[in-house]
N, C-alpha and C. Protein backbone atom coordinates (compact mmCIF):
# COMPACT_ATOMS: atom_id res chain seq x y z
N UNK A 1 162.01 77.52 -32.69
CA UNK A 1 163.41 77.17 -32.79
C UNK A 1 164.15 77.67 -31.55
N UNK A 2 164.80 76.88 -31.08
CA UNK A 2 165.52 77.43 -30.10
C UNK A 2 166.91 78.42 -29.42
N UNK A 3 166.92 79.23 -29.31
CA UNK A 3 167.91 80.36 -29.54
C UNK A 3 169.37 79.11 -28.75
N UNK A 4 170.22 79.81 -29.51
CA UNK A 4 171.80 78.88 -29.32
C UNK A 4 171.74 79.96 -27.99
N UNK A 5 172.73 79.14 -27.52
CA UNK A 5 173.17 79.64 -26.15
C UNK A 5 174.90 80.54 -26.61
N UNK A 6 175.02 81.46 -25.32
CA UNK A 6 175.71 82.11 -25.85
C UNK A 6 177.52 81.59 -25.62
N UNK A 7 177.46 80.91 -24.58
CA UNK A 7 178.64 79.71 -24.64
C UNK A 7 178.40 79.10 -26.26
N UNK A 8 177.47 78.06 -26.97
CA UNK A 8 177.75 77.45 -27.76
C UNK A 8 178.32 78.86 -29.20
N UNK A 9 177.60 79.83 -28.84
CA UNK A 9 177.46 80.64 -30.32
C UNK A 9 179.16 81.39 -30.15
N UNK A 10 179.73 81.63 -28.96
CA UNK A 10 180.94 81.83 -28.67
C UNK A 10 181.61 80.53 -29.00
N UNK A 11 181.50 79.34 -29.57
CA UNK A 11 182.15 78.39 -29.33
C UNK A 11 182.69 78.01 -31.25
N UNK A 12 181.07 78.25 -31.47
CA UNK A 12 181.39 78.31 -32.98
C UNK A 12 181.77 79.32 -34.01
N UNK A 13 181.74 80.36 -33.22
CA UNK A 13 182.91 81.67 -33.86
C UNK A 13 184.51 81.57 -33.33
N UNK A 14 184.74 80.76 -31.87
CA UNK A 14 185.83 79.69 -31.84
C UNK A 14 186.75 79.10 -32.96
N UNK A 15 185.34 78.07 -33.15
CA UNK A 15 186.16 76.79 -34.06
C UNK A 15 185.85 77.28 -35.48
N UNK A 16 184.86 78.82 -35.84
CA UNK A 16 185.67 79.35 -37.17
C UNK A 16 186.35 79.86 -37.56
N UNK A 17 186.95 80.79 -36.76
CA UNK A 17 188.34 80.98 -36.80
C UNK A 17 189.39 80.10 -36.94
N UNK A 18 189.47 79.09 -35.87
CA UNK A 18 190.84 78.06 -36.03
C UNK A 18 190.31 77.11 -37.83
N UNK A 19 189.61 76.77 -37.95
CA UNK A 19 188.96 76.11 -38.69
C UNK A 19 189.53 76.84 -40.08
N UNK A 20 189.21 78.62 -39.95
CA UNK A 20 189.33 79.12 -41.58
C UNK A 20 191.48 79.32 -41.18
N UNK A 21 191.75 78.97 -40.86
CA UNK A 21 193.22 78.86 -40.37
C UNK A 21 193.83 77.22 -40.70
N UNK A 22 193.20 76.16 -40.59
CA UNK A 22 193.68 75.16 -40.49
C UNK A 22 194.71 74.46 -39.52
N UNK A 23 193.84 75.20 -38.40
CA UNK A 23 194.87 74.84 -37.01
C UNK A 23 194.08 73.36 -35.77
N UNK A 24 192.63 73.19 -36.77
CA UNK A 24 192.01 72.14 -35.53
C UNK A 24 193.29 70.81 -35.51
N UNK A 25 194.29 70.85 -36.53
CA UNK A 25 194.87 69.83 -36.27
C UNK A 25 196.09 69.95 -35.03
N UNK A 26 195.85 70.86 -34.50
CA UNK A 26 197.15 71.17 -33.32
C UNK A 26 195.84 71.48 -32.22
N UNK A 27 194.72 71.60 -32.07
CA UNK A 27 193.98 71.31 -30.98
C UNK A 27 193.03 70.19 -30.15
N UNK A 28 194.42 69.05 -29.84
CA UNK A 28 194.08 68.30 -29.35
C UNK A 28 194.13 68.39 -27.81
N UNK A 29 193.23 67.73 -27.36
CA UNK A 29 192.98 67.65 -25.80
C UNK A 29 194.26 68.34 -25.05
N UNK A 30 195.07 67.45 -25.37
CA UNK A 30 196.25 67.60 -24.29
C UNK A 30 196.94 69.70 -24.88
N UNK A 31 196.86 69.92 -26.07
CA UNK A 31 196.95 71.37 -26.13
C UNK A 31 196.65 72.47 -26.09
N UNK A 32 194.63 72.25 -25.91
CA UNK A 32 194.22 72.75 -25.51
C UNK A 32 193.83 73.49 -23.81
N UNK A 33 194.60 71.71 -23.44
CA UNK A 33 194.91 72.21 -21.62
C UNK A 33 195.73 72.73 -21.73
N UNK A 34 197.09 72.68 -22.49
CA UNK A 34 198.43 72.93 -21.84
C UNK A 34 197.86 74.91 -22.37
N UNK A 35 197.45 75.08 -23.48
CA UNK A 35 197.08 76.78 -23.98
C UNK A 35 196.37 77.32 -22.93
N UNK A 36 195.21 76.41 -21.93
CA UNK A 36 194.80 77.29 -21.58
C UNK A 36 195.52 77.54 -19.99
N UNK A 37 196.51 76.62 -19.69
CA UNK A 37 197.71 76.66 -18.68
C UNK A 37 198.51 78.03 -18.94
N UNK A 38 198.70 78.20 -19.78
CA UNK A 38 199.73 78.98 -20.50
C UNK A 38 198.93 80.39 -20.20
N UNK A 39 198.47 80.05 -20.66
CA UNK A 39 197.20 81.86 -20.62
C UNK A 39 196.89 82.26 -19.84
N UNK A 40 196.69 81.36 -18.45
CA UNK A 40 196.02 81.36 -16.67
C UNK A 40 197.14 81.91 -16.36
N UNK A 41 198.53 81.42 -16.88
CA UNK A 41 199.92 81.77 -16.28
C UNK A 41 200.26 83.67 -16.72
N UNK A 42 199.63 83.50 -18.18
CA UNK A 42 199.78 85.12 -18.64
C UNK A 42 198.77 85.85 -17.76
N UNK A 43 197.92 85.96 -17.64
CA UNK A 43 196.99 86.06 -16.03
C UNK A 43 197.75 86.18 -15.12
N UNK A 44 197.99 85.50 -14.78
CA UNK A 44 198.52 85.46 -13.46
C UNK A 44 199.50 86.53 -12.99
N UNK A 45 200.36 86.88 -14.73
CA UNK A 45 201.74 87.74 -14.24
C UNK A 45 200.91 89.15 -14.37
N UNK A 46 200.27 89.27 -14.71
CA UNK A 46 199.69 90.85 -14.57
C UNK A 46 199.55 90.95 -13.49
N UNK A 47 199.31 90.15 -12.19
CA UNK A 47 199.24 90.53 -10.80
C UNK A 47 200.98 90.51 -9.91
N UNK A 48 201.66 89.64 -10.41
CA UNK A 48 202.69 89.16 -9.56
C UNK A 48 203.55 90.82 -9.26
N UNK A 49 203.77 90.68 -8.20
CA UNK A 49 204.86 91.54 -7.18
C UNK A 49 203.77 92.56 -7.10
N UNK A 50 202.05 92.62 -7.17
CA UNK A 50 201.53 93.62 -7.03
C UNK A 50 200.88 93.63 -5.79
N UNK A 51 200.76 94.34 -4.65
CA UNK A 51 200.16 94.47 -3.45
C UNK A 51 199.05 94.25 -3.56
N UNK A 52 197.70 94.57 -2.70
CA UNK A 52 196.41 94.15 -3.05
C UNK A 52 196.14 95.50 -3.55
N UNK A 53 196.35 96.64 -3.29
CA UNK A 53 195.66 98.00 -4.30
C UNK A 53 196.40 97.99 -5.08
N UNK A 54 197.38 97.63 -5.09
CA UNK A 54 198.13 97.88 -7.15
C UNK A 54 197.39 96.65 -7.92
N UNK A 55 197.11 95.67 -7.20
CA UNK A 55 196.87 94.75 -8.55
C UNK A 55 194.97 94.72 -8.73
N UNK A 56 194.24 95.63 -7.98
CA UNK A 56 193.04 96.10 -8.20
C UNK A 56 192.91 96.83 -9.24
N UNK A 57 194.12 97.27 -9.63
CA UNK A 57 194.15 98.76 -10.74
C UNK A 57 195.35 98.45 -11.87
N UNK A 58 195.05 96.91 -11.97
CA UNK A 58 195.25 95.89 -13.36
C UNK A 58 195.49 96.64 -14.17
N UNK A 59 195.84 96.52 -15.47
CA UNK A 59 195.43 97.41 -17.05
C UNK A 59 194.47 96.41 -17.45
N UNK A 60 193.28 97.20 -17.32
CA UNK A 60 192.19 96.39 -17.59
C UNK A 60 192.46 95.88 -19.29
N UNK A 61 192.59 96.53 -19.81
CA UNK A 61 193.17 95.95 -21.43
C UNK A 61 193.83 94.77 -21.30
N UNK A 62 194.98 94.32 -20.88
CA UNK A 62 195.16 93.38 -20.64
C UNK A 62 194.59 92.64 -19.92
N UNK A 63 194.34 92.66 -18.80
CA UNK A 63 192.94 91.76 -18.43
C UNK A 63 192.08 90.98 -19.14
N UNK A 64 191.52 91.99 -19.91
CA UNK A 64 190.50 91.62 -20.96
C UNK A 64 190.83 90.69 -21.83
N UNK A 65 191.95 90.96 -22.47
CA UNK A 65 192.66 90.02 -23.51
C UNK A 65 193.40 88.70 -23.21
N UNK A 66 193.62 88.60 -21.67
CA UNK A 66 194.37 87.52 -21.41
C UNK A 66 192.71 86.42 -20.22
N UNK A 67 192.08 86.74 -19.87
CA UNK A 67 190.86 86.63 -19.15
C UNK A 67 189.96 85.59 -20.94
N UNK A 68 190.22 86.88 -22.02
CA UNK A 68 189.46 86.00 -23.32
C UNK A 68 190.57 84.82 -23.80
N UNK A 69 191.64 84.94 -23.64
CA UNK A 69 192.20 83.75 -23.77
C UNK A 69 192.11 82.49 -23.28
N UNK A 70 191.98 83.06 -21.70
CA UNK A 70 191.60 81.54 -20.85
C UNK A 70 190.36 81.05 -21.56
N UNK A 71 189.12 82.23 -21.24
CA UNK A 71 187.83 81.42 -21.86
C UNK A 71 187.62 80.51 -23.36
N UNK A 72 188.60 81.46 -23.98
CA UNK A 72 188.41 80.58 -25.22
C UNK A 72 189.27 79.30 -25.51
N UNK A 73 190.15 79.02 -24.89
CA UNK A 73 190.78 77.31 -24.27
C UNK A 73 189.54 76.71 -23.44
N UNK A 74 189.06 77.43 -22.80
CA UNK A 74 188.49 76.72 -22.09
C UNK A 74 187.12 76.03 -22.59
N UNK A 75 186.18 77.15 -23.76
CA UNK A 75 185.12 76.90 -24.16
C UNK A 75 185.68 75.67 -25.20
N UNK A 76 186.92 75.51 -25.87
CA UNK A 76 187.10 74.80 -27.00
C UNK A 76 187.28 73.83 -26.67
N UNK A 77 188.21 73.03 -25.32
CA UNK A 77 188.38 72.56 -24.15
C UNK A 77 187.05 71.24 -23.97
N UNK A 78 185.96 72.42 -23.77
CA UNK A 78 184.70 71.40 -23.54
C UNK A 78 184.27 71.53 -24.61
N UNK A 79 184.53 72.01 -25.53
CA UNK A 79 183.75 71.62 -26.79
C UNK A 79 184.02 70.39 -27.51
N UNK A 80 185.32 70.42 -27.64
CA UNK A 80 186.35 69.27 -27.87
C UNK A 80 185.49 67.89 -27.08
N UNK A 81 185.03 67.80 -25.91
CA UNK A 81 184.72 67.29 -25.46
C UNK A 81 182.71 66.52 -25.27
N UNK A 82 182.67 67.87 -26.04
CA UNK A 82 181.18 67.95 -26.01
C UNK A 82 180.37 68.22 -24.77
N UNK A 83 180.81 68.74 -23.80
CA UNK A 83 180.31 69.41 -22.64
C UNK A 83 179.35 70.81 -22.60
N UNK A 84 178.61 70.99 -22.05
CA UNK A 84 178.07 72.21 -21.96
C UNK A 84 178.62 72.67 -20.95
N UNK A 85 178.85 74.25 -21.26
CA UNK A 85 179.61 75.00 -20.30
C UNK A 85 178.65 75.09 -19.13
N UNK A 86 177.60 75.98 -19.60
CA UNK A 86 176.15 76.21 -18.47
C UNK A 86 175.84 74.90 -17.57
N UNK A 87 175.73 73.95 -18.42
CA UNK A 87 175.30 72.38 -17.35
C UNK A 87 176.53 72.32 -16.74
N UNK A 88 177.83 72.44 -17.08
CA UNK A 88 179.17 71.87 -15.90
C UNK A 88 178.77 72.75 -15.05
N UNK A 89 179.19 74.00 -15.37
CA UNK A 89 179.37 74.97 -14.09
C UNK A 89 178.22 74.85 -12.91
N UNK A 90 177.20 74.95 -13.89
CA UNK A 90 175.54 74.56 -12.88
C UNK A 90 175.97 73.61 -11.94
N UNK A 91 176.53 72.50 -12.46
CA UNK A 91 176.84 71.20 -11.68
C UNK A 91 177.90 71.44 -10.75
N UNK A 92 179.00 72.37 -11.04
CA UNK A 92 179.59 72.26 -9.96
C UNK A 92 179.30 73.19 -8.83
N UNK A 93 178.58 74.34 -9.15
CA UNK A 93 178.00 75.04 -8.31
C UNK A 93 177.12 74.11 -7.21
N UNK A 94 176.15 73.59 -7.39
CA UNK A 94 175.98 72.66 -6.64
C UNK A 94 176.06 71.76 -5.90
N UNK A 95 177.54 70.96 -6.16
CA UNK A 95 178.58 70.16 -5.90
C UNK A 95 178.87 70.92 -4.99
N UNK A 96 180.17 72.27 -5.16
CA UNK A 96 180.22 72.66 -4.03
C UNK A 96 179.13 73.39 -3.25
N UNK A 97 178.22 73.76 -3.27
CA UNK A 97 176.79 74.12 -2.40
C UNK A 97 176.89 72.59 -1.06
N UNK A 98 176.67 71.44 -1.84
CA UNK A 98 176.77 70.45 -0.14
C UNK A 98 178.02 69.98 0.00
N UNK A 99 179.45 70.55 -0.56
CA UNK A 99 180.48 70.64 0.22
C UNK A 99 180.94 71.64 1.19
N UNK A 100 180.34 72.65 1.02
CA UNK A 100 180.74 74.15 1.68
C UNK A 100 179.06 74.69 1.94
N UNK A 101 178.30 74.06 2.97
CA UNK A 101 177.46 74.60 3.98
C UNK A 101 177.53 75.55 4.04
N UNK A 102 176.38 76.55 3.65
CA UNK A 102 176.50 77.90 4.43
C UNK A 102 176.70 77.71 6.20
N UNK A 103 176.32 77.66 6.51
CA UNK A 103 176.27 77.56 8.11
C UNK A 103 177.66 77.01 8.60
N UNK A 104 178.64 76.27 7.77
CA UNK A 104 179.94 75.92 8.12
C UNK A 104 180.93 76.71 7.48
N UNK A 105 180.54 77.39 6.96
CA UNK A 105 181.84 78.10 5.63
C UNK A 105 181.83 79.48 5.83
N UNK A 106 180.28 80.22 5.78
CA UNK A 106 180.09 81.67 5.89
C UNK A 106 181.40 82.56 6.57
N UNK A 107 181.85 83.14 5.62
CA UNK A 107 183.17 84.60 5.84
C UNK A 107 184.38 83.36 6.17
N UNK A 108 184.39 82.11 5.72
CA UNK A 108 186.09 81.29 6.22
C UNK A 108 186.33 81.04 5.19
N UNK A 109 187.82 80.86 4.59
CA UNK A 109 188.26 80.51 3.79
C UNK A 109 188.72 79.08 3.83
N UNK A 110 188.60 78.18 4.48
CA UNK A 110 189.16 77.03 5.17
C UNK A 110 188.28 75.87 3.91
N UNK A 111 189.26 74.91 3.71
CA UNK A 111 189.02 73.99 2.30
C UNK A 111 187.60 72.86 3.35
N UNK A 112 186.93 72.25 2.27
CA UNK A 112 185.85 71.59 2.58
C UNK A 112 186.62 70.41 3.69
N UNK A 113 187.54 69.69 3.94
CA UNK A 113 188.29 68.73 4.19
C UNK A 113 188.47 69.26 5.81
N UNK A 114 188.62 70.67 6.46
CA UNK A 114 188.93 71.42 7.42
C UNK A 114 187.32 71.80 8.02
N UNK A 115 186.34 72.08 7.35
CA UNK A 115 185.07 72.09 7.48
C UNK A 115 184.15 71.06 8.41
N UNK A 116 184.69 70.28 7.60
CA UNK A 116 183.90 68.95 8.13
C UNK A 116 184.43 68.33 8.96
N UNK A 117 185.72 68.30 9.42
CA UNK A 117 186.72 68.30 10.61
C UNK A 117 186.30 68.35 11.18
N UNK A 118 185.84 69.65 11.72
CA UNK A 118 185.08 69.83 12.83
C UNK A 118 183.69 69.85 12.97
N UNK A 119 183.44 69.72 14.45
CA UNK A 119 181.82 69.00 13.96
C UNK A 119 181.05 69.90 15.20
């Protein structure tokens, strides 16, 4: 038998929670983006007006709790969808692998579009 993966087994302690709640009817596509918008944004303010050593030294507690928010929009997101988390990401890892050349990219921050610019 094959062991669940730990994206899917995170996915269905997910949808039992909303499920023993009676909330799958408010997680449709479009709210599940806009929640996990919302949550990237609660993210986000734990850093704002912080220099680069103040916002290294986060409250990791919050971190934690707003970091599990994104993921869990996000896992429900593609679940909703029927995606595997492991196969997307795999895929886009790769994707960008022959957009961003080691040999053209190494230590630059410069977008794939600026890369290939130059030749």
């Amino acid at each position: 038998m094959k062991k669940m993966s730990e994206f899917k087994e995170l996915l269905t302690l997910l949808e039992k929670f909303r499920d023993e709640r009676d909330w799958r009817q408010f997680h449709d596509s479009k709210n599940l983006a806009l929640a996990l918008s919302i949550e990237a944004a609660e993210l986000n303010e734990l850093f704002l007006w912080k220099n680069e050593s103040e916002s290294e030294k986060v409250d990791r507690q919050r971190l934690r709790e707003e970091l599990a928010d994104v993921f869990a929009y996000a896992l429900m997101l593609a679940g909703r969808h029927g995606l595997d988390v492991s196969e997307i990401v795999k895929e886009k890892i790769e994707k960008n692998g022959r957009k961003y050349p080691i040999e053209k990219c190494k230590g630059s921050s410069r977008k794939y579009k600026d890369i290939n610019s130059q030749n």
